[in-house]
N, C-alpha and C. Protein backbone atom coordinates (compact mmCIF):
# COMPACT_ATOMS: atom_id res chain seq x y z
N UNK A 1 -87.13 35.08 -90.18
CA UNK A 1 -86.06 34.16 -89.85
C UNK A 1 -85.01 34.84 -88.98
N UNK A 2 -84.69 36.06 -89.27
CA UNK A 2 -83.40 36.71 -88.76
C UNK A 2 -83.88 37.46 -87.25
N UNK A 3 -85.83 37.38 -86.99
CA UNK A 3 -85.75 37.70 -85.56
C UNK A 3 -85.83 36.34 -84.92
N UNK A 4 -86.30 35.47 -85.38
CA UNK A 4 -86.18 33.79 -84.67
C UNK A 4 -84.91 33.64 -84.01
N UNK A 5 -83.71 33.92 -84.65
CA UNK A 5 -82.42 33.53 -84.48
C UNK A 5 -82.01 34.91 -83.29
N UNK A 6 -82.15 35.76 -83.71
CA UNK A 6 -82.12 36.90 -82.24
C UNK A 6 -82.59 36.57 -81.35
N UNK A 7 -83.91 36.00 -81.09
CA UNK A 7 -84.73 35.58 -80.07
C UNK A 7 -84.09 34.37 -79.42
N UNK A 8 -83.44 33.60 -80.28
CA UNK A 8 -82.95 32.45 -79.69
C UNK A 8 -81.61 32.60 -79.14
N UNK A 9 -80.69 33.72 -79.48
CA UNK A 9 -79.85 33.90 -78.99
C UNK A 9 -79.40 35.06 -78.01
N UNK A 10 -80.37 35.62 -77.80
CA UNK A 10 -81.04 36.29 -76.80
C UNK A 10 -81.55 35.40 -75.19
N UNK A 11 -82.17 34.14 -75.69
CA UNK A 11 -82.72 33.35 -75.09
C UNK A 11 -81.23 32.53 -74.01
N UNK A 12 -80.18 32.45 -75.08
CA UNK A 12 -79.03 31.56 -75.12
C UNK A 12 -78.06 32.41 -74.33
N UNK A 13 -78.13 33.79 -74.32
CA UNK A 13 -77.33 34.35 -73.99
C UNK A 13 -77.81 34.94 -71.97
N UNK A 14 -79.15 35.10 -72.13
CA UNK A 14 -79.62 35.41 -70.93
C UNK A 14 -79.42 34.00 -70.13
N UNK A 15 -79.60 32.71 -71.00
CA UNK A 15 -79.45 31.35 -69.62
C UNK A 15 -77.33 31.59 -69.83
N UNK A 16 -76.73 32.06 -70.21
CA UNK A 16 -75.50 31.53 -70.17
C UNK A 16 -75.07 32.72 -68.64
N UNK A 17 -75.93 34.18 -69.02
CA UNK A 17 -75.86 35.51 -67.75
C UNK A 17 -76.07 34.21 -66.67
N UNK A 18 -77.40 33.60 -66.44
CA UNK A 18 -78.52 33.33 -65.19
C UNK A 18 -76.84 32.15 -64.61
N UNK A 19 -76.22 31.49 -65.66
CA UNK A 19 -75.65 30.13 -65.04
C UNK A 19 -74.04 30.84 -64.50
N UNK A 20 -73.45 32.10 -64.99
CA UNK A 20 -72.20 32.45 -64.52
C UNK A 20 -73.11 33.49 -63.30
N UNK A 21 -74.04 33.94 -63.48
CA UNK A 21 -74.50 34.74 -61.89
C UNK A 21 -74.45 33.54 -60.75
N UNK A 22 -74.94 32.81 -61.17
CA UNK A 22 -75.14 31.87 -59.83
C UNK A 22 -73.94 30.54 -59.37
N UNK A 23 -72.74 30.58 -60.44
CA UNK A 23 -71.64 30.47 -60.21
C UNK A 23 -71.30 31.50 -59.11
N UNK A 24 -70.79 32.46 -59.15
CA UNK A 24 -70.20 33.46 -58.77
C UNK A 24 -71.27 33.72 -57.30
N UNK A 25 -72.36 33.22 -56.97
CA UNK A 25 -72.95 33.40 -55.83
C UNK A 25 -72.75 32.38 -55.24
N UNK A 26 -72.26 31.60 -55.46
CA UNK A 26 -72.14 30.11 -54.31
C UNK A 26 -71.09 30.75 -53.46
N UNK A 27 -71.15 30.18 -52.05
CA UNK A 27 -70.51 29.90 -51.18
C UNK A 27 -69.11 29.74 -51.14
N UNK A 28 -68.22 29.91 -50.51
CA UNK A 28 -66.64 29.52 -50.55
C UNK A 28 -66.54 28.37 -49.89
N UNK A 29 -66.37 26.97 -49.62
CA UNK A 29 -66.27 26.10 -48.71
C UNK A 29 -65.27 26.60 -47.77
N UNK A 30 -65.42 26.12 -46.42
CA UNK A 30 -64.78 26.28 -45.52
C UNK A 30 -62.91 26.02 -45.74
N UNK A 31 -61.80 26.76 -45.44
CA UNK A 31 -60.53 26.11 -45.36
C UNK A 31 -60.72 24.65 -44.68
N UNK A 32 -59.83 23.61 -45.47
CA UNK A 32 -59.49 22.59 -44.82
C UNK A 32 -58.47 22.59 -44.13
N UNK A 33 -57.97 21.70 -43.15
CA UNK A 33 -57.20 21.62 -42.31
C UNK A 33 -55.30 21.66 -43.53
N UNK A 34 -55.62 21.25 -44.41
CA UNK A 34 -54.33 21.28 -45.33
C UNK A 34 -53.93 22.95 -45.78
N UNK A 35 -55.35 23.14 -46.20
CA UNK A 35 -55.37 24.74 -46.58
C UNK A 35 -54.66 26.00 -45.53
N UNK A 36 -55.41 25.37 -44.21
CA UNK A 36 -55.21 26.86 -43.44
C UNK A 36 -53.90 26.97 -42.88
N UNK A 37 -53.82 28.31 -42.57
CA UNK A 37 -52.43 29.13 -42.71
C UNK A 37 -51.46 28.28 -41.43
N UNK A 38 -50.30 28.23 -41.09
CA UNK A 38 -49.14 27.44 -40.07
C UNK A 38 -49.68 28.88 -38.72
N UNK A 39 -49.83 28.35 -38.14
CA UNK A 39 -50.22 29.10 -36.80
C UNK A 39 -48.83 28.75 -35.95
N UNK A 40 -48.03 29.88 -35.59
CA UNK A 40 -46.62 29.60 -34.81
C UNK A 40 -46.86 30.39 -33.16
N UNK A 41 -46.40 30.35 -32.76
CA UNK A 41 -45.93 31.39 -31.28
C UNK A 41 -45.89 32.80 -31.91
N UNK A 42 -46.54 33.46 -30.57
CA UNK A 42 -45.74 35.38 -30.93
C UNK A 42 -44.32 35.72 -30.27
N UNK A 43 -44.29 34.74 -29.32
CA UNK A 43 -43.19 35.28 -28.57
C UNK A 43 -42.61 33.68 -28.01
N UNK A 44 -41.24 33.86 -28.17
CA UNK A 44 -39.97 32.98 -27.82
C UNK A 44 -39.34 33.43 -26.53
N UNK A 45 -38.30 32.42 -26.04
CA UNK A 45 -37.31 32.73 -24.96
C UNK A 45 -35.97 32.57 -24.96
N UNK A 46 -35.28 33.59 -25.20
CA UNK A 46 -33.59 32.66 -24.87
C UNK A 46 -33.36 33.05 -23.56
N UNK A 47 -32.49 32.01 -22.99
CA UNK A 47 -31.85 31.54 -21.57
C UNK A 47 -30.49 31.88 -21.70
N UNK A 48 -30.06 32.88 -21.51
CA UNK A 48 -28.71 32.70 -21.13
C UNK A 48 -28.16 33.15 -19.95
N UNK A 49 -27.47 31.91 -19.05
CA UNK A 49 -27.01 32.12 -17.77
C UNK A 49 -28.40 32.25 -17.11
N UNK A 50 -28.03 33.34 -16.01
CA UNK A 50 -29.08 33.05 -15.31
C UNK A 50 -30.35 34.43 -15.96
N UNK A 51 -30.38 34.78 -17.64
CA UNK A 51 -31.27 35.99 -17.80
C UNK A 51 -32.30 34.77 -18.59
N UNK A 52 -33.42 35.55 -18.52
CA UNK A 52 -34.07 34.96 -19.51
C UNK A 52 -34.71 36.13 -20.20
N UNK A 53 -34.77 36.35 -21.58
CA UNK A 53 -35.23 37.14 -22.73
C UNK A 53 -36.26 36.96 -23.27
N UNK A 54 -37.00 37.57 -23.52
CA UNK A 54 -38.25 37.47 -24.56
C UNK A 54 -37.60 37.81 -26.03
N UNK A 55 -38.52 37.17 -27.04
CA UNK A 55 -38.22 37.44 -28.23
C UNK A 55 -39.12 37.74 -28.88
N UNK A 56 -40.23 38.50 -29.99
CA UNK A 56 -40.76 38.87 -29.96
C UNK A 56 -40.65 38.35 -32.06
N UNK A 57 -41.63 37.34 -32.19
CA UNK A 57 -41.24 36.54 -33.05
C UNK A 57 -41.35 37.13 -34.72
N UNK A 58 -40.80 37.04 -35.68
CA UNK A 58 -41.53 37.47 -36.95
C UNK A 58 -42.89 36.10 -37.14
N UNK A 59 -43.54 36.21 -38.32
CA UNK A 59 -44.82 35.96 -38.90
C UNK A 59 -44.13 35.21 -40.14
N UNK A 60 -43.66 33.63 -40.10
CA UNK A 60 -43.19 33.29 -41.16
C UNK A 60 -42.92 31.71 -40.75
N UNK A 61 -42.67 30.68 -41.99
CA UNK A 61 -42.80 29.47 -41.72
C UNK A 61 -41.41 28.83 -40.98
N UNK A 62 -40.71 29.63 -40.87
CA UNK A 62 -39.27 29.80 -40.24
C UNK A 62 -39.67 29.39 -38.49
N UNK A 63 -40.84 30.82 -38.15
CA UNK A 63 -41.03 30.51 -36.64
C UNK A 63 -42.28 29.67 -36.39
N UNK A 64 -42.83 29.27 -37.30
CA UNK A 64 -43.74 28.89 -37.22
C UNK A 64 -43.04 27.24 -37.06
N UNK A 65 -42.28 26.65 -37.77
CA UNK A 65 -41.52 25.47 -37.71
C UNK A 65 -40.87 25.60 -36.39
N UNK A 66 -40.54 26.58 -35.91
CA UNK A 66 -39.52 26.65 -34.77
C UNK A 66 -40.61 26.50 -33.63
N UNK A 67 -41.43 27.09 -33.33
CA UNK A 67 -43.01 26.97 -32.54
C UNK A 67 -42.98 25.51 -32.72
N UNK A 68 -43.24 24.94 -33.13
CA UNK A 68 -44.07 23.65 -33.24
C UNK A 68 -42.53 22.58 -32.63
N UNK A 69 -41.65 22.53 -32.97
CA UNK A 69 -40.40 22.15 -32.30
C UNK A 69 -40.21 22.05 -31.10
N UNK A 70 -40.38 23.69 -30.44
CA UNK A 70 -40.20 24.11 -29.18
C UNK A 70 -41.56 23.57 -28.20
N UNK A 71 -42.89 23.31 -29.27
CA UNK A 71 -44.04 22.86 -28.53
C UNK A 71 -43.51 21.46 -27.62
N UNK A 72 -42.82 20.75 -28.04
CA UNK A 72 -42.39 19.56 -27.95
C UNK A 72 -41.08 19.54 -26.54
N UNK A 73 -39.75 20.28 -27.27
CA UNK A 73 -39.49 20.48 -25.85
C UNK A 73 -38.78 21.82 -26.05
N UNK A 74 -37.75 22.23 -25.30
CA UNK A 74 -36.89 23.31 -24.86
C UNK A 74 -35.62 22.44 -25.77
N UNK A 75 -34.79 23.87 -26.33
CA UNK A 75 -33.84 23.36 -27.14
C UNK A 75 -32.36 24.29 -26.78
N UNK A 76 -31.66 23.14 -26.35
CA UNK A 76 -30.23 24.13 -25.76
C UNK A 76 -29.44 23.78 -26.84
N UNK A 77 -28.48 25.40 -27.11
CA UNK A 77 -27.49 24.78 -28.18
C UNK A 77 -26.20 25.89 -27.37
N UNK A 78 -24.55 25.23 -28.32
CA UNK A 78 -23.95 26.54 -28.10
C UNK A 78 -23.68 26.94 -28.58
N UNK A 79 -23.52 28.27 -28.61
CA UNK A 79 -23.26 29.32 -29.35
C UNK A 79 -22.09 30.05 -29.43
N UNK A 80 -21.25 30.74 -30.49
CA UNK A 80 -19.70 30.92 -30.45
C UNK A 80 -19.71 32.47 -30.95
N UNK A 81 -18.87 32.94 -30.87
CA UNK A 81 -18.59 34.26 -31.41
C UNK A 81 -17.90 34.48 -32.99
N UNK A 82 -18.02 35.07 -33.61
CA UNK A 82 -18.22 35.15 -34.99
C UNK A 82 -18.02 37.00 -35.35
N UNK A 83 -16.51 36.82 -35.73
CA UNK A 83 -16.66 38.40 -36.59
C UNK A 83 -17.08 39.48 -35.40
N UNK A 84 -17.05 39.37 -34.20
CA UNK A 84 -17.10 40.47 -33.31
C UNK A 84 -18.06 41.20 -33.38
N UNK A 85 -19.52 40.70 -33.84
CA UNK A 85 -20.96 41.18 -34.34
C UNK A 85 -21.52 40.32 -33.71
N UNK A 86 -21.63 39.28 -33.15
CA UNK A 86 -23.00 38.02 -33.29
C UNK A 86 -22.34 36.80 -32.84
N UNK A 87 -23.20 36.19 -32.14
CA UNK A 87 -22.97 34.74 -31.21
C UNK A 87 -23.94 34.11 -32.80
N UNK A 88 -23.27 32.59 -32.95
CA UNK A 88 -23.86 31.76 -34.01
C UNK A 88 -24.02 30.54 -33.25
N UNK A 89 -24.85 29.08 -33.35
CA UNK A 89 -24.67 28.44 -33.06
C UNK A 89 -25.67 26.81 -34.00
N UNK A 90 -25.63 25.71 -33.69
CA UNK A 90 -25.91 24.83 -34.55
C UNK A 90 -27.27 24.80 -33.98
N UNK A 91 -28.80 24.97 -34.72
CA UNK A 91 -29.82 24.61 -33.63
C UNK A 91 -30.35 23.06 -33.54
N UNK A 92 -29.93 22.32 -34.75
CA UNK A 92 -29.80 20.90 -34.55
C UNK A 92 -31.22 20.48 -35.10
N UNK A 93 -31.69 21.68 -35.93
CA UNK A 93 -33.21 21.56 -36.58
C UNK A 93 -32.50 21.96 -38.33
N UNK A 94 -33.65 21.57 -39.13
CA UNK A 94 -33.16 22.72 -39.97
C UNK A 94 -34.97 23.11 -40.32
N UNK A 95 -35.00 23.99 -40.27
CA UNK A 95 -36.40 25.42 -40.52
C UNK A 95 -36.13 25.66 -41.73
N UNK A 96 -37.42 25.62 -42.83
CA UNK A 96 -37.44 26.67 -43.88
C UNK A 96 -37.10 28.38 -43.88
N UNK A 97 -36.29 28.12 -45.31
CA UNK A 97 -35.89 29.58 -45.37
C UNK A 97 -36.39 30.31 -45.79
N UNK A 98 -36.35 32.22 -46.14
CA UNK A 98 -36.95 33.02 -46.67
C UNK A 98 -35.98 34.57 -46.68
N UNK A 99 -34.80 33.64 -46.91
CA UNK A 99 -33.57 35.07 -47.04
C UNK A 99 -34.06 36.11 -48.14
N UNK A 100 -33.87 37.02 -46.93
CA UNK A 100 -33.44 38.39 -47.76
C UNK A 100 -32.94 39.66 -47.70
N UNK A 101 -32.07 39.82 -48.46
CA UNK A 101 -30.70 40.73 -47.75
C UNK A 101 -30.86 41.87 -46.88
N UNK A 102 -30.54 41.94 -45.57
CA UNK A 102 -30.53 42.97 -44.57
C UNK A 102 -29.57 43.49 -43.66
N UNK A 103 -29.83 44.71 -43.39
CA UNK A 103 -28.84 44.71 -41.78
C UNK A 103 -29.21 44.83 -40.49
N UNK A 104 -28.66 44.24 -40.31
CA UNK A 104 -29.17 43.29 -38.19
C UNK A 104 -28.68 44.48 -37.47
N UNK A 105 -29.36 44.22 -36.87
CA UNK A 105 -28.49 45.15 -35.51
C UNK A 105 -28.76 44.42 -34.09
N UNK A 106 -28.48 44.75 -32.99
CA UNK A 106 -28.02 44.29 -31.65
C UNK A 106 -29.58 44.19 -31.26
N UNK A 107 -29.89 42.58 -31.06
CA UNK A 107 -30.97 42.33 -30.53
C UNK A 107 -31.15 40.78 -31.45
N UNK A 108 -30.95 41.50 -32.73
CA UNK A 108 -32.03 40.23 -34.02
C UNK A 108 -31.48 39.17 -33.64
N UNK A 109 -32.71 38.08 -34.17
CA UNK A 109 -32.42 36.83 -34.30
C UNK A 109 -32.91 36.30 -34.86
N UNK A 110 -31.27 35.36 -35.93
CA UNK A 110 -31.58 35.29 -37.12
C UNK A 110 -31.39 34.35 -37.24
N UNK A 111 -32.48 33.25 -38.45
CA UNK A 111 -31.96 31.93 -38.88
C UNK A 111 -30.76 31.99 -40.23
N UNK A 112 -29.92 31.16 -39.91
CA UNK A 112 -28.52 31.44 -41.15
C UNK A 112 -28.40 29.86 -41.32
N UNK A 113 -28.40 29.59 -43.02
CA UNK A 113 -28.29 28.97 -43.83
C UNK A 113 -29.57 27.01 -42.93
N UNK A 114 -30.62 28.01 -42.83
CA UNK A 114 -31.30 27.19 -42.32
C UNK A 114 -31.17 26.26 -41.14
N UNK A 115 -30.36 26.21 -40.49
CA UNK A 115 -29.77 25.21 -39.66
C UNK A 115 -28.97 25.92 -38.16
N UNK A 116 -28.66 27.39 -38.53
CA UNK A 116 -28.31 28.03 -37.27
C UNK A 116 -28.85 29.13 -36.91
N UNK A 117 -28.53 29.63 -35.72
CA UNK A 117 -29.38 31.04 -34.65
C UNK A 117 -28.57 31.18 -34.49
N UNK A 118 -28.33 32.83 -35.27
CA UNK A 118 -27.62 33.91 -34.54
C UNK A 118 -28.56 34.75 -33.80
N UNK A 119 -27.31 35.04 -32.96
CA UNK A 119 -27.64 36.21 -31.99
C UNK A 119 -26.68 37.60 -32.30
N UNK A 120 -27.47 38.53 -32.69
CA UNK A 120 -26.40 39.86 -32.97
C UNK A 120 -26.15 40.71 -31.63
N UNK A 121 -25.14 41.30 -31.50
CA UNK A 121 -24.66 42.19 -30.42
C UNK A 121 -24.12 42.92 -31.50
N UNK A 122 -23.96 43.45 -32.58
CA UNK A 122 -23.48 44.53 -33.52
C UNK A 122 -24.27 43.97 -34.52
N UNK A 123 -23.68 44.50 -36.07
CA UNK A 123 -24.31 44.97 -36.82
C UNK A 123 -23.88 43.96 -37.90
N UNK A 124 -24.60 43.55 -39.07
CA UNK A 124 -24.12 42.89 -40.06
C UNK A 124 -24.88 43.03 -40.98
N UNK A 125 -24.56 43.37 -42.82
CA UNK A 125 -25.77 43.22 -43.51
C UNK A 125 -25.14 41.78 -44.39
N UNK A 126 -26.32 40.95 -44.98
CA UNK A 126 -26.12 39.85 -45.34
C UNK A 126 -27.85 39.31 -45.81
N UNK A 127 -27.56 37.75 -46.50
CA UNK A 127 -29.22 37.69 -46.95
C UNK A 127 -29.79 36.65 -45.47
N UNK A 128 -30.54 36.78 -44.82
CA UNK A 128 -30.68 35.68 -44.13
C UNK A 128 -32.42 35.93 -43.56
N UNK A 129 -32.96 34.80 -42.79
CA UNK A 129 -34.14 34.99 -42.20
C UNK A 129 -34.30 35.59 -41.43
N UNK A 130 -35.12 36.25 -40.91
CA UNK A 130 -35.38 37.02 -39.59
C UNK A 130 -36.08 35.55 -38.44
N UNK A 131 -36.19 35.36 -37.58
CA UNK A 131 -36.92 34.93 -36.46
C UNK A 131 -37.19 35.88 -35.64
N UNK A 132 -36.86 37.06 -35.05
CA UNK A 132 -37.34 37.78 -34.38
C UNK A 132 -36.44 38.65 -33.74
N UNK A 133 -36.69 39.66 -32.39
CA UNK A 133 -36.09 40.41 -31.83
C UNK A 133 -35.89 40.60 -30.28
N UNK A 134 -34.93 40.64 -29.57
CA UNK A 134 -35.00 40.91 -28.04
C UNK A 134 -35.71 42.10 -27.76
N UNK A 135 -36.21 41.75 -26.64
CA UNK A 135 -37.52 42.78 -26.03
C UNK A 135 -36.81 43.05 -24.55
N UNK A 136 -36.88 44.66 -24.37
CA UNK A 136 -36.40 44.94 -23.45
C UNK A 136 -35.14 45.25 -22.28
N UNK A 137 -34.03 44.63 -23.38
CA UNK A 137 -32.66 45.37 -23.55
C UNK A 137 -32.27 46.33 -24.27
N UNK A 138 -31.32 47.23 -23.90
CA UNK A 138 -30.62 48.06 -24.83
C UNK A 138 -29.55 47.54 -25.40
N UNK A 139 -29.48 47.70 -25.91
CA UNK A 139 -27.66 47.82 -26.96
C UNK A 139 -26.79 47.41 -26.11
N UNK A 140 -26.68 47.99 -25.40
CA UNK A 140 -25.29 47.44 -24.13
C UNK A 140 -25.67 46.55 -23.79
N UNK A 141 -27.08 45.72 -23.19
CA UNK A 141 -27.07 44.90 -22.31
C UNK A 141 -27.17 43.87 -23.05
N UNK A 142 -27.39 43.79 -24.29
CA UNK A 142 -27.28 42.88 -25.06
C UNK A 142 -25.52 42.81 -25.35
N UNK A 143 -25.59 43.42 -25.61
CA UNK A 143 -23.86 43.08 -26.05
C UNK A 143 -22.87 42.44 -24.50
N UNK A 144 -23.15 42.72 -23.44
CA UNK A 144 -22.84 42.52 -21.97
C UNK A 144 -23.15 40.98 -21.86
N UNK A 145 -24.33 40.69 -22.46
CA UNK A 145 -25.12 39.58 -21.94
C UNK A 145 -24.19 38.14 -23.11
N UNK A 146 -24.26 39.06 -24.24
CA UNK A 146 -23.65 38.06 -25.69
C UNK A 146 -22.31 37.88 -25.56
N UNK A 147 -21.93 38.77 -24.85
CA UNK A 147 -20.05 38.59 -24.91
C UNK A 147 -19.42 38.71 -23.33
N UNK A 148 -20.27 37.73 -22.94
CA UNK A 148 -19.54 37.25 -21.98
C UNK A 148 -19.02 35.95 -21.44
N UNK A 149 -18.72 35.49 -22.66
CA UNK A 149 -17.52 34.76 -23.07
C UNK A 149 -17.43 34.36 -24.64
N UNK A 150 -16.24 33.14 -24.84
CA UNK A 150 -16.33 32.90 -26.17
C UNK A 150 -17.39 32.18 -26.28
N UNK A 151 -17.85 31.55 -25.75
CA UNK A 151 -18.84 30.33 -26.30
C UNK A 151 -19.77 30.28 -24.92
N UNK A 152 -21.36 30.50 -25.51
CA UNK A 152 -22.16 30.47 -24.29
C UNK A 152 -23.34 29.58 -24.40
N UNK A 153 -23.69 29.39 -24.05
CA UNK A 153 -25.53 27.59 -23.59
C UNK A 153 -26.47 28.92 -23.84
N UNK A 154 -27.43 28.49 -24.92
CA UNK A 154 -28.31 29.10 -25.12
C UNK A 154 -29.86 28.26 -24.99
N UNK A 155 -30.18 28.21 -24.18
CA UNK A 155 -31.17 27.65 -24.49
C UNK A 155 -33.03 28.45 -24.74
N UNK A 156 -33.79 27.79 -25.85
CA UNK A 156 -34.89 28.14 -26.53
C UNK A 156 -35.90 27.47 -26.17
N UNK A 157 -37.23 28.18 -25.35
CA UNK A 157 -38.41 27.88 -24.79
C UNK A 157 -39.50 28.61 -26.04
N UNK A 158 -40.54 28.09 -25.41
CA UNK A 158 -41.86 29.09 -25.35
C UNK A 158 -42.43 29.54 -24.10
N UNK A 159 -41.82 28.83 -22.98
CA UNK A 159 -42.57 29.84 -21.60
C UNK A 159 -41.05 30.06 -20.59
């Protein structure tokens, strides 16, 4: 009697192996269109006056919302001076956030309290999003370019 019941649970235990092996071998279905990841821009533009800047974007649903915006059209806002660090201005969107406390320096550009773009020409630490960075200025020419006046037309492309 007591090898019947081994045998049978032996029997019970090898189909329970055979049915989690061949779980575990199926296929992954393909991502659906809901599933797969927000595909944004690598690179942005600000306009100011007659420069135009590259920006060189972070990897987050911040630019990825801002990409898909800008797909649509070009977005001018203005921008004011703030604390003698950073041009701020209204972008007239509001983008998901993903603050977390840092310090900027002369270039970043940052989304603040979801709804505005700064532009730093100095330094600030605080919690806020990143969007990205100027490519190809130094320190001075950014600060030259940001403070040259109180309030300047910024406008935001993708080409």
């Amino acid at each position: 009697m007591k090898r019947r019941k081994f045998a049978a649970l032996c029997v019970l235990l090898a189909a329970v192996v055979l049915i989690l092996s061949a779980c575990g071998a199926s296929e992954v279905p393909p991502e659906t269109p809901s599933e797969a990841p927000t595909v944004g821009a690598e690179e942005m533009f600000l306009t100011i006056g007659e420069r135009k800047i590259s920006v060189k974007l972070e990897k987050n649903a911040a630019t990825a919302a801002l990409a898909e915006i800008l797909r649509e059209g070009d977005i001018t806002y203005t921008a004011h001076d703030y604390g003698g660090f950073e041009k701020v201005g209204d972008l007239g969107h509001t983008l998901p956030r993903s603050d977390t406390q840092q310090t900027t320096g002369a270039g970043d550009v940052i989304l603040y309290l979801g709804n505005q773009i700064v532009l730093f020409y100095g330094s600030n630490s605080w919690s806020y999003t990143k969007l990205g960075r100027m490519q190809g200025l130094s320190a001075a020419e950014i600060r030259e370019i940001l403070t040259a006046g109180e309030e300047i037309s910024v406008t935001l492309s993708l080409r």
